[in-house]
N, C-alpha and C. Protein backbone atom coordinates (compact mmCIF):
# COMPACT_ATOMS: atom_id res chain seq x y z
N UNK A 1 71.02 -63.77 -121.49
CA UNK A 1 71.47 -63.19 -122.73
C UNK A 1 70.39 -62.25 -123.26
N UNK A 2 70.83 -61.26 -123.44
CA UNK A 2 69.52 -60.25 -124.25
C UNK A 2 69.70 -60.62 -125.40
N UNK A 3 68.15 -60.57 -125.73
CA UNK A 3 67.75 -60.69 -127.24
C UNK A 3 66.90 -59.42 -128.02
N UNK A 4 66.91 -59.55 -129.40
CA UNK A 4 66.09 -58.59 -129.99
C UNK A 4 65.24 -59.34 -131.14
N UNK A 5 64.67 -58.09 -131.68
CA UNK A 5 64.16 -58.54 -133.08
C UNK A 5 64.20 -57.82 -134.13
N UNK A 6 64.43 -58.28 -135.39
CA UNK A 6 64.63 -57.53 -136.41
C UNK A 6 63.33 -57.61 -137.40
N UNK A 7 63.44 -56.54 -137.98
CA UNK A 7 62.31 -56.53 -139.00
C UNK A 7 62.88 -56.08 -140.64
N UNK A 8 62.71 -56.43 -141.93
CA UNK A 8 63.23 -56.15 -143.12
C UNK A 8 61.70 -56.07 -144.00
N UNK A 9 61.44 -55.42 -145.01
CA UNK A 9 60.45 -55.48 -145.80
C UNK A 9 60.87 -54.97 -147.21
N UNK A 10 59.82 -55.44 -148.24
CA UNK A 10 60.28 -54.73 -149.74
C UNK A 10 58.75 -55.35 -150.26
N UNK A 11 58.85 -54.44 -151.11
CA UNK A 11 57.69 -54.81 -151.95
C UNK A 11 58.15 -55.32 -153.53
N UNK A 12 57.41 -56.75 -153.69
CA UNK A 12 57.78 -57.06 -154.55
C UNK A 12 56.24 -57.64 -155.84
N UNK A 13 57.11 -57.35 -156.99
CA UNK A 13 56.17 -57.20 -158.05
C UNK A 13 55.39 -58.89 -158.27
N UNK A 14 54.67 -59.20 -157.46
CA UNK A 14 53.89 -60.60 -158.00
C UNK A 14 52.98 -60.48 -157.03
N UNK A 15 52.02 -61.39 -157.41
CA UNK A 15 50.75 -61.58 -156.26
C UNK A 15 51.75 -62.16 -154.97
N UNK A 16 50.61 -61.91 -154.04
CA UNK A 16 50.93 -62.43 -152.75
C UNK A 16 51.19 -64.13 -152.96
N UNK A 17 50.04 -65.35 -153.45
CA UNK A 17 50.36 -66.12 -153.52
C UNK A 17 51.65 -66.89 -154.65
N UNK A 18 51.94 -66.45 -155.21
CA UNK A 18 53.52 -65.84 -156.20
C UNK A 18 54.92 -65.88 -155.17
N UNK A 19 54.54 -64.60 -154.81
CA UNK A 19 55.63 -64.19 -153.74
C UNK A 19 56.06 -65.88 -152.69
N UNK A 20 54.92 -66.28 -152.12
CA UNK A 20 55.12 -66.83 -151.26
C UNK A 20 55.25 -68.34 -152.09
N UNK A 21 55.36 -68.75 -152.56
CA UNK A 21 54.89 -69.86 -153.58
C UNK A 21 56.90 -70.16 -153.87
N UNK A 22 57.54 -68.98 -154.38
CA UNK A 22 58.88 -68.84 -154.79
C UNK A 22 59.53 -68.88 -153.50
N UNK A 23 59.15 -68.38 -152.71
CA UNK A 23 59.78 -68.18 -151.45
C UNK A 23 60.31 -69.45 -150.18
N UNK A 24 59.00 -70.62 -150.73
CA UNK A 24 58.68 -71.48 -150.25
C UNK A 24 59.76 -73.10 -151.11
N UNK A 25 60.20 -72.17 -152.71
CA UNK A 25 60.20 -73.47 -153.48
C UNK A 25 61.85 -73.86 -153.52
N UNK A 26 61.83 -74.78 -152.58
CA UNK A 26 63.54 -75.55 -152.62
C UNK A 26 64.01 -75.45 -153.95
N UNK A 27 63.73 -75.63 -154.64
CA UNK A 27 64.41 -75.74 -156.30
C UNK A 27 65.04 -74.52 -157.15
N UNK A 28 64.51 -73.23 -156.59
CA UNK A 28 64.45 -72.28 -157.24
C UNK A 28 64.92 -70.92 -156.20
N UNK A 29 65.64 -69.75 -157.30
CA UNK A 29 66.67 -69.06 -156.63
C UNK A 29 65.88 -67.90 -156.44
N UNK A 30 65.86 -67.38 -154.97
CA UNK A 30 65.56 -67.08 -154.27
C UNK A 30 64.45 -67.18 -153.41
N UNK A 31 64.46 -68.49 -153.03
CA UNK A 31 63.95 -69.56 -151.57
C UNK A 31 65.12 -69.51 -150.78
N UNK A 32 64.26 -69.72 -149.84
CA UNK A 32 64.64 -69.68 -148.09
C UNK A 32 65.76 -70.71 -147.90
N UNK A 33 66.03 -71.66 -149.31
CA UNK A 33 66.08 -72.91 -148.98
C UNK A 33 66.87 -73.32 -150.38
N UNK A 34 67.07 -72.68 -151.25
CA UNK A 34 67.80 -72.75 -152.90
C UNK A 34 69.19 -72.41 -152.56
N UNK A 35 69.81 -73.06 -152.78
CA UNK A 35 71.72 -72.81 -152.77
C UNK A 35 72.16 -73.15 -151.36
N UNK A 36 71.38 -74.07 -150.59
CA UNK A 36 72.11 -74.82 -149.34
C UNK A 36 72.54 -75.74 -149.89
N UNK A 37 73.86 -76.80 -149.27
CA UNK A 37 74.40 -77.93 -149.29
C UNK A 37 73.61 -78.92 -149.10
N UNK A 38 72.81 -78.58 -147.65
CA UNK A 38 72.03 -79.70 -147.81
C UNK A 38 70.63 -79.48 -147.31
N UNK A 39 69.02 -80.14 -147.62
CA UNK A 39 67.97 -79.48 -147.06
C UNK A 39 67.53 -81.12 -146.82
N UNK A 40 66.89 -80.69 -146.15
CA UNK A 40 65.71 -81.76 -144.85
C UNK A 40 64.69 -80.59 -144.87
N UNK A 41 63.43 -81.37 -145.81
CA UNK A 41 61.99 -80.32 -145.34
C UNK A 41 61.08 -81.08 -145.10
N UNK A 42 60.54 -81.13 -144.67
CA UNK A 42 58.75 -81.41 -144.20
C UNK A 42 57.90 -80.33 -144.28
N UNK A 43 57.76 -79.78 -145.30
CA UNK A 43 56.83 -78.49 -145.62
C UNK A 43 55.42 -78.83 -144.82
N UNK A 44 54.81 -78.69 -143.70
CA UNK A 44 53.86 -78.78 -143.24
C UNK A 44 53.66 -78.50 -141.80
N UNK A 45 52.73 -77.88 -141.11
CA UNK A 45 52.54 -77.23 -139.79
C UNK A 45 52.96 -78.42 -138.80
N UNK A 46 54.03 -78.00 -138.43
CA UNK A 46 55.02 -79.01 -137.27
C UNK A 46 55.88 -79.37 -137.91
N UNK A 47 56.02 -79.81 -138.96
CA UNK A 47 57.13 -79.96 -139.65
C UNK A 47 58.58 -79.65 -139.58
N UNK A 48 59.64 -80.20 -139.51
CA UNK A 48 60.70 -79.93 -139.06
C UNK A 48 61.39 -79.14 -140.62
N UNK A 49 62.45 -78.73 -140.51
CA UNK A 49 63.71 -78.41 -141.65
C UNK A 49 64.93 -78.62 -141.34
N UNK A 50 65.93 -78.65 -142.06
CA UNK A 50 67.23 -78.56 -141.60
C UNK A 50 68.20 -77.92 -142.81
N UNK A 51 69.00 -77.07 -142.96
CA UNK A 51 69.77 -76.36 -143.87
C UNK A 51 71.37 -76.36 -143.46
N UNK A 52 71.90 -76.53 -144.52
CA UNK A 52 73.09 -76.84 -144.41
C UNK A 52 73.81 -75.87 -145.22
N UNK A 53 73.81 -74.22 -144.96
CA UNK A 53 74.58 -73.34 -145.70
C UNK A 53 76.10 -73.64 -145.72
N UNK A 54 76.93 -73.26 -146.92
CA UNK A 54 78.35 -72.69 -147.10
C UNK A 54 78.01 -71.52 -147.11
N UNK A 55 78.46 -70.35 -146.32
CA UNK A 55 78.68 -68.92 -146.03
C UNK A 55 80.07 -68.67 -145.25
N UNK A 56 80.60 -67.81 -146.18
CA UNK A 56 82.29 -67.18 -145.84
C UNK A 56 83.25 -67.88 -145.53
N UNK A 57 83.68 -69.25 -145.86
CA UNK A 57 84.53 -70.19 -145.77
C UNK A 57 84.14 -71.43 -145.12
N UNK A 58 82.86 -70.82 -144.46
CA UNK A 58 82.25 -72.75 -143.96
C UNK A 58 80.72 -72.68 -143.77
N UNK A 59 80.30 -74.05 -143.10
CA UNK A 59 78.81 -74.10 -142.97
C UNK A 59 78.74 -74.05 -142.11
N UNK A 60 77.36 -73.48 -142.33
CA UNK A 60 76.29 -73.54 -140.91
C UNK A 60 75.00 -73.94 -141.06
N UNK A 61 74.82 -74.65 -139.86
CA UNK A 61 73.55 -75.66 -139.73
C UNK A 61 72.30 -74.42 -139.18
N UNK A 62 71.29 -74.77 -139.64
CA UNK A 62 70.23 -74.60 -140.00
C UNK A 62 69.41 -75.41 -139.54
N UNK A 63 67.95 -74.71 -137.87
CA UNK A 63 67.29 -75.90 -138.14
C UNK A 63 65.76 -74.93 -137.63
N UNK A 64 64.54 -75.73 -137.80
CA UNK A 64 62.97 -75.04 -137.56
C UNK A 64 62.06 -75.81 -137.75
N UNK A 65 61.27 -75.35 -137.12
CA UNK A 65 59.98 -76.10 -137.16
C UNK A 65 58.88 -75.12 -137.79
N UNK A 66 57.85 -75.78 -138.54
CA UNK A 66 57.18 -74.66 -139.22
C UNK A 66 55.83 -74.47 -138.38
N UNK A 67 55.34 -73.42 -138.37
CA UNK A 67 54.21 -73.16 -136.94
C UNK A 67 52.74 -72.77 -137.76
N UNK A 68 52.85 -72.04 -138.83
CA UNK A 68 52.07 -71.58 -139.78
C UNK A 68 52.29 -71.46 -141.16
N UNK A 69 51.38 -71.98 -141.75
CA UNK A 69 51.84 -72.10 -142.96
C UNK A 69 50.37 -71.41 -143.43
N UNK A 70 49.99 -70.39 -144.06
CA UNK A 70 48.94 -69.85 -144.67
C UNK A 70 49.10 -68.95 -146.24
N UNK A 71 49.23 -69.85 -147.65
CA UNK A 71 49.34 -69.25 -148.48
C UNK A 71 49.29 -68.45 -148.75
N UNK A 72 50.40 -67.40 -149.43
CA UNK A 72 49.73 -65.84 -149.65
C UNK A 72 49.79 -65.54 -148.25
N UNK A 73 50.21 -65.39 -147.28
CA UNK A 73 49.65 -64.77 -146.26
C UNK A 73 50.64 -64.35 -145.16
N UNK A 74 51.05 -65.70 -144.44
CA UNK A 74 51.75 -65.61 -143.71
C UNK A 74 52.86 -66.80 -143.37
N UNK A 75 53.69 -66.94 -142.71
CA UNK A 75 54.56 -67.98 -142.96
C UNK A 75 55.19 -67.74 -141.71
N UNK A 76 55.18 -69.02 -140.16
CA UNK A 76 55.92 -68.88 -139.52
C UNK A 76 56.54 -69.58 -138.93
N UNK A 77 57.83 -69.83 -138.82
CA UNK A 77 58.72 -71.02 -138.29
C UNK A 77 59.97 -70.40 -137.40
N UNK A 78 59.88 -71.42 -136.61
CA UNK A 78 61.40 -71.21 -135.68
C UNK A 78 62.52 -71.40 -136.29
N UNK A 79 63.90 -70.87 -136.04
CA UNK A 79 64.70 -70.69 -135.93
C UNK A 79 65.85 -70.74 -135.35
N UNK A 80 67.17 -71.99 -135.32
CA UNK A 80 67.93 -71.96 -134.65
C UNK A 80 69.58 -72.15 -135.43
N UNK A 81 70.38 -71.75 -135.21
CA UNK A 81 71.71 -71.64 -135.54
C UNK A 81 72.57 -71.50 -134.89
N UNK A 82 73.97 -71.48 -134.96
CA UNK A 82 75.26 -71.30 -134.03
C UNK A 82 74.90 -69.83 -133.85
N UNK A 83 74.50 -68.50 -134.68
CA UNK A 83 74.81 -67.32 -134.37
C UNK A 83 73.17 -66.92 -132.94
N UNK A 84 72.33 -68.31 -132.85
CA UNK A 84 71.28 -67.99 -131.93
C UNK A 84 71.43 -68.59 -130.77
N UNK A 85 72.65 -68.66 -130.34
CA UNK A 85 73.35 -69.19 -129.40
C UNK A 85 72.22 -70.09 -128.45
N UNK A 86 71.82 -71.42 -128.90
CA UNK A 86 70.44 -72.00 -128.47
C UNK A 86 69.22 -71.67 -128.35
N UNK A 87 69.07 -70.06 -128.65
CA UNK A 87 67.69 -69.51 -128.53
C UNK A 87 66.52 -69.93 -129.45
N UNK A 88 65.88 -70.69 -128.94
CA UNK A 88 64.75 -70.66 -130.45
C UNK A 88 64.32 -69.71 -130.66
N UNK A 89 64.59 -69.02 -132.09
CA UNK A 89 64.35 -67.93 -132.09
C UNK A 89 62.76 -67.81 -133.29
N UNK A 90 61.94 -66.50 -133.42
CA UNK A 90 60.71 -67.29 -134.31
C UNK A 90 61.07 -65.99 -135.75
N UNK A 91 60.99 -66.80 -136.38
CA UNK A 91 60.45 -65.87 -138.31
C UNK A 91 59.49 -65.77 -138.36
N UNK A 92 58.39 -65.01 -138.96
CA UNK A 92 57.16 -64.60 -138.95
C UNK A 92 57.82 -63.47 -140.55
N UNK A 93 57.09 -64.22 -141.80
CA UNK A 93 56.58 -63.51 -142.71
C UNK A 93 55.17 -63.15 -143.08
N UNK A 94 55.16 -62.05 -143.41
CA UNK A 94 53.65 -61.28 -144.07
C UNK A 94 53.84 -61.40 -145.32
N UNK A 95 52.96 -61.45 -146.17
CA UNK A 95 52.42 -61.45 -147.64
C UNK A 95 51.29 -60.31 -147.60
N UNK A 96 51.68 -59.46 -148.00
CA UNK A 96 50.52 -58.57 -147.91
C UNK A 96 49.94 -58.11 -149.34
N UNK A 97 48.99 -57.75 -150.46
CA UNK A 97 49.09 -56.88 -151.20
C UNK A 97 49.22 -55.47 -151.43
N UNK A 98 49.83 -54.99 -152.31
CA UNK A 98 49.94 -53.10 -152.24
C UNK A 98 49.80 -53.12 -153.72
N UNK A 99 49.23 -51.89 -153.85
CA UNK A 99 49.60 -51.82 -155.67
C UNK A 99 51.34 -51.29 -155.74
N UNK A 100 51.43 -52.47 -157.18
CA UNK A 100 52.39 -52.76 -157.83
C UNK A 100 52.87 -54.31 -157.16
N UNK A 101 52.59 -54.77 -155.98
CA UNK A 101 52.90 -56.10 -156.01
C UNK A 101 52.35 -56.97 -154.84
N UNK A 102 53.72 -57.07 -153.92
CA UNK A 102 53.59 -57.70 -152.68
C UNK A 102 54.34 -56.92 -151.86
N UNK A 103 53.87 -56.56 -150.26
CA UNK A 103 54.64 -55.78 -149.82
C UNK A 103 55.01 -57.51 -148.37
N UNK A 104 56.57 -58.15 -148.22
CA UNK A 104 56.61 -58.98 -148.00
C UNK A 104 57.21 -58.16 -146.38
N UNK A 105 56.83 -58.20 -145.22
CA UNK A 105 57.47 -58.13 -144.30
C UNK A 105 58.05 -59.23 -143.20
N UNK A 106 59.26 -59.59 -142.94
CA UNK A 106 59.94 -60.53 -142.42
C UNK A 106 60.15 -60.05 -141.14
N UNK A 107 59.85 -60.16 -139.91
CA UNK A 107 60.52 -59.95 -138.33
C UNK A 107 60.90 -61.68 -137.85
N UNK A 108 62.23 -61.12 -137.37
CA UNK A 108 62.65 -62.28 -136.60
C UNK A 108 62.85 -61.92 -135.38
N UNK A 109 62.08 -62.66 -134.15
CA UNK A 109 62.18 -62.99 -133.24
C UNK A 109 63.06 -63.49 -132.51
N UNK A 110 63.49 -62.63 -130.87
CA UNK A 110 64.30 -63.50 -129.88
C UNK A 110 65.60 -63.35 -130.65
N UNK A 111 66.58 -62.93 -131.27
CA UNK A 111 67.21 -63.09 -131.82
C UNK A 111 68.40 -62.20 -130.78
N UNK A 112 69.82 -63.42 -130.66
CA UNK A 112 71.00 -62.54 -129.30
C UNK A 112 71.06 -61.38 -129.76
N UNK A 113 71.61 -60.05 -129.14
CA UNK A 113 71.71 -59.14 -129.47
C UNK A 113 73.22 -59.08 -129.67
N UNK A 114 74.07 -59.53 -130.50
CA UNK A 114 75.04 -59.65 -130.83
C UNK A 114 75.37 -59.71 -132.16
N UNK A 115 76.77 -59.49 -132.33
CA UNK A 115 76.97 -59.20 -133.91
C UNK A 115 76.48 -60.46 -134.82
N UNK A 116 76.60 -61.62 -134.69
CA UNK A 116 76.25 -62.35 -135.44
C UNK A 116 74.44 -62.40 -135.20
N UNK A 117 74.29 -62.42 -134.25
CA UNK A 117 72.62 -62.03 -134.05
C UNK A 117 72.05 -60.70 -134.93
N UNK A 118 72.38 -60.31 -134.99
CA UNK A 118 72.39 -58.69 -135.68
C UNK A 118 72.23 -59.15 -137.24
N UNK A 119 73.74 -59.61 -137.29
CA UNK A 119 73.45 -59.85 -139.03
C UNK A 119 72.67 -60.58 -139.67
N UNK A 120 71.57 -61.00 -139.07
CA UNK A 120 70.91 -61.68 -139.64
C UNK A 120 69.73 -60.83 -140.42
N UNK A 121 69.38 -59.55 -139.76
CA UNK A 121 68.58 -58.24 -140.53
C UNK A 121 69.45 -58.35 -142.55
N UNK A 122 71.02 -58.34 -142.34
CA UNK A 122 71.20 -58.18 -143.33
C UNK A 122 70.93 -59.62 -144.21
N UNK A 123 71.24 -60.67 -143.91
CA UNK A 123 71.07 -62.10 -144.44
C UNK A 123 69.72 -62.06 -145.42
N UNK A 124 68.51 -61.68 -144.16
CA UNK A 124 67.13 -61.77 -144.56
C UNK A 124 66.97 -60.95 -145.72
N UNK A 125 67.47 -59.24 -145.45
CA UNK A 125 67.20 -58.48 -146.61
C UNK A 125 67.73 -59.03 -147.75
N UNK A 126 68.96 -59.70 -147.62
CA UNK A 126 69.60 -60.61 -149.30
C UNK A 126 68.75 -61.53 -149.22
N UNK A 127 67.99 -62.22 -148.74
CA UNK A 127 67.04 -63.12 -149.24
C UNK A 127 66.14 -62.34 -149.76
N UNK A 128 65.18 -61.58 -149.26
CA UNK A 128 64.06 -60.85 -149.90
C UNK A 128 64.63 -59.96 -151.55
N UNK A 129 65.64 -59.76 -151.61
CA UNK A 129 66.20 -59.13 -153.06
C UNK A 129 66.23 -60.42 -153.38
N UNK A 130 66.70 -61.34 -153.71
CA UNK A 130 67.42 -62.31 -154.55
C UNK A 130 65.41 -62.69 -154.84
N UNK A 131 64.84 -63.01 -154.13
CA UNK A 131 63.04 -63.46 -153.77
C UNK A 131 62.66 -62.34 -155.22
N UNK A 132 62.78 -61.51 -154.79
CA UNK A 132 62.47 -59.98 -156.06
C UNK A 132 62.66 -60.49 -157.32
N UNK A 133 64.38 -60.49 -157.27
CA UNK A 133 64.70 -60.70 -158.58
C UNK A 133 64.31 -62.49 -159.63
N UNK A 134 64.10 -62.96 -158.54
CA UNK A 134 63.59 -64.13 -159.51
C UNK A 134 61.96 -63.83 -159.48
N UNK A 135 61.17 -63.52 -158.43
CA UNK A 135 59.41 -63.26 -159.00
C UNK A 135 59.40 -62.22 -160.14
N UNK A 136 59.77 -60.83 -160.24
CA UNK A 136 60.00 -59.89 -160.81
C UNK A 136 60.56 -60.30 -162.27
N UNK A 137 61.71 -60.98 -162.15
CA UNK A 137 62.25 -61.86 -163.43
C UNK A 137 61.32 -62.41 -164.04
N UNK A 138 60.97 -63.54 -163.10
CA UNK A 138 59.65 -64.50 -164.12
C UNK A 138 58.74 -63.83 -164.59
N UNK A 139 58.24 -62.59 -164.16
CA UNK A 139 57.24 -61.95 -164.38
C UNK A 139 57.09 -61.03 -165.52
N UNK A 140 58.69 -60.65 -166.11
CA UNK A 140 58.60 -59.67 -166.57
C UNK A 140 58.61 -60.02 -168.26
């Protein structure tokens, strides 16, 4: 099966450790992990997850292991779902600073090269806006 990788970025108005802090926090809207059905975390290097989205009339399971965890910095965990047709596939976020905020870049790894593989560029970019609008919110 060919695979690819996608990359999404935005710069958003909070420190790096901010950015990643919200990004990270199950409770709160716009995390990786805010508005699933159901979450299983072990926030910690090896650590497993499990997510249980409703998206477009049903769920989908959600599962990763976390590989790096470096505040502010970087953030990287595997990736697997029905649309990664068994591939472990890897996430790798940046936290970077820029003036005016955080410039956050997301590439996902290994990912099928297929339409549901594909859409996941768009998924991520609605995570990184929704991420915006609540740091940016709190902030303002």
């Amino acid at each position: 099966m060919k695979a690819s990788d996608l990359t999404v970025s935005r710069t958003i108005g909070g420190t790096p450790e901010a950015v990643y802090d919200a990004w990270l926090d199950r409770d709160g809207p716009g995390s990786l992990f805010f508005g699933s059905k159901r979450v299983i975390l072990n926030l910690e290097v090896g650590g497993l997850f499990y997510l249980l989205v409703d998206h477009e009339g049903r769920e989908w399971a959600h599962y990763g292991r976390f590989d790096r965890l470096e505040r502010g910095k970087t953030l990287e965990h595997t990736w697997m779902s029905e649309p990664t047709q068994g591939l472990e596939s890897v996430v790798t976020a940046t936290f970077a600073p820029v003036d005016g905020g955080t410039e956050v870049t997301l590439h996902h790894a290994n990912v099928p090269d297929t339409g549901l593989g594909r859409g996941h560029k768009e998924g991520w970019a609605g995570c990184l806006d929704e991420l915006a609008k609540r740091v940016e919110g709190a902030t303002a």
